[in-house]
C-alpha atoms as a PDB file:
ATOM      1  CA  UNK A   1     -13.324  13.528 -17.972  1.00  0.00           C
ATOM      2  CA  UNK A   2     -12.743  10.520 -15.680  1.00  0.00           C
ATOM      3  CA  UNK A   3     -14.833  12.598 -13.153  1.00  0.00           C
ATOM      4  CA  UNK A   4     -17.730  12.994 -15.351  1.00  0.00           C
ATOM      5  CA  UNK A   5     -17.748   9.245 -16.192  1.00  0.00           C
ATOM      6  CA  UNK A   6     -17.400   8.377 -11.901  1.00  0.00           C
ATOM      7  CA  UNK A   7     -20.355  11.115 -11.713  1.00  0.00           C
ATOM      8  CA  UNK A   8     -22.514   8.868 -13.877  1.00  0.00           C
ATOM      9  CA  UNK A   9     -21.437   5.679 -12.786  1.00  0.00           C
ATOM     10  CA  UNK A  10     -21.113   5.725  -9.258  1.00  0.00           C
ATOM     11  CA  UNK A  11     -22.536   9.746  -8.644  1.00  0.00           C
ATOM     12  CA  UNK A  12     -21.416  12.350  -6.898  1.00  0.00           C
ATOM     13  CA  UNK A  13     -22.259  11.155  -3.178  1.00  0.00           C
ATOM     14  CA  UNK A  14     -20.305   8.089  -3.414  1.00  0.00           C
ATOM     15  CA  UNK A  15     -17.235   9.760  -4.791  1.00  0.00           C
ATOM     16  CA  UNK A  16     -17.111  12.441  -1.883  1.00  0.00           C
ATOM     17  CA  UNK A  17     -17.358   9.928   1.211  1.00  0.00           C
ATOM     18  CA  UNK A  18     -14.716   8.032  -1.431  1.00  0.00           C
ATOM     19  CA  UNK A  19     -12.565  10.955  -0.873  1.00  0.00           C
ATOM     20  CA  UNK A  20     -13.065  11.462   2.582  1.00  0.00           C
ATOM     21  CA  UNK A  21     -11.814   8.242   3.500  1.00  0.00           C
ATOM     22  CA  UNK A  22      -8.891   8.124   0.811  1.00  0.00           C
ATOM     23  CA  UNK A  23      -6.578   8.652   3.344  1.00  0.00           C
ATOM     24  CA  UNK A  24      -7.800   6.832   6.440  1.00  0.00           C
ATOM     25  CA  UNK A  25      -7.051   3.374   3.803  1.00  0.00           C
ATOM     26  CA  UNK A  26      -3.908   4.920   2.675  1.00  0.00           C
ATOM     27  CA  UNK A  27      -3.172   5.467   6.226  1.00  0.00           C
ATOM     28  CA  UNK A  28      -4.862   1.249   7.859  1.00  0.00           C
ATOM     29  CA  UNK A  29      -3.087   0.249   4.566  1.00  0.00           C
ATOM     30  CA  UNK A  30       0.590   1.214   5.370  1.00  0.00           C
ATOM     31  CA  UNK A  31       0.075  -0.036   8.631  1.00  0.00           C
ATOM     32  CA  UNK A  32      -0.809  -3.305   7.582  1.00  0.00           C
ATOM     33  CA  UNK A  33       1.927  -3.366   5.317  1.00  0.00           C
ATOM     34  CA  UNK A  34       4.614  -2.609   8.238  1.00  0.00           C
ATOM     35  CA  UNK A  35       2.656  -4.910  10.086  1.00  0.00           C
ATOM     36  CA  UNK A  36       3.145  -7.632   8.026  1.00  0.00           C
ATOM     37  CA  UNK A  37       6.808  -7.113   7.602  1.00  0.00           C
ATOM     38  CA  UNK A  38       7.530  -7.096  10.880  1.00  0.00           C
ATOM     39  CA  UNK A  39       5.674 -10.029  11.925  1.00  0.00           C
ATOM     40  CA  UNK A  40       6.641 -12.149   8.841  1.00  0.00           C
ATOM     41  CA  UNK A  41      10.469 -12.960   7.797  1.00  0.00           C
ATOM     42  CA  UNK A  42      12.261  -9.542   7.635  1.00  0.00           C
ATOM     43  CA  UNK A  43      15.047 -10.928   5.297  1.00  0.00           C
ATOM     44  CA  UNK A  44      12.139 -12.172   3.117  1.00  0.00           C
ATOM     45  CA  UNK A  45      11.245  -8.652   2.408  1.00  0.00           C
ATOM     46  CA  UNK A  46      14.511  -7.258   2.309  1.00  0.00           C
ATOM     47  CA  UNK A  47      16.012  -9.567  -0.708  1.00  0.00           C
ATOM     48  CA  UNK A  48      13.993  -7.513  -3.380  1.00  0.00           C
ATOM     49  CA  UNK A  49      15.627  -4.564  -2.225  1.00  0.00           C
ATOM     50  CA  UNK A  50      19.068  -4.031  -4.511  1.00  0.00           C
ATOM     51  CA  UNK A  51      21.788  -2.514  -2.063  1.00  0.00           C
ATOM     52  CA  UNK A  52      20.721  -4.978   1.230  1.00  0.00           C
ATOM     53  CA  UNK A  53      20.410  -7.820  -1.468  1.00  0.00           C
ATOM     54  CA  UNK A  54      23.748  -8.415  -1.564  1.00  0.00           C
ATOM     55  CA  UNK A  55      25.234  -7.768   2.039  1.00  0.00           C
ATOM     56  CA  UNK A  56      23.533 -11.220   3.396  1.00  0.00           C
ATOM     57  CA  UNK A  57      24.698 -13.724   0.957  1.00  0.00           C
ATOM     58  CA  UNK A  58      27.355 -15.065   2.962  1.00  0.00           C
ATOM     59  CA  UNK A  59      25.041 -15.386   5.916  1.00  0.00           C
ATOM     60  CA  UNK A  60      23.175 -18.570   4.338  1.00  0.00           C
END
């Protein structure tokens, strides 16, 4: 169903060079994203995470 409304929309060109590069973005994508936690504050990141949440709250 969702196909047949992309198909009209978009058509069926655009969706298969869409799915050939799917994962090449997935791929730049969690690069950037390890990227960008390295080079920004690491404990930043990590204080959304439950368990390592609470092992640096004496460290302030």
């Amino acid at each position: 169903m969702v196909q047949k409304i992309l198909n009209k929309v978009v058509g069926a060109k655009y969706i298969s060079v869409l799915r050939t590069w799917v994962p090449n973005m997935v791929t730049w994508g969690t690069v950037g994203g390890v990227a960008l936690v390295y080079f920004t504050d690491w404990r930043l990141v990590l204080d959304y995470v439950p368990y390592i949440n609470g092992k640096f709250k004496d460290d302030k």
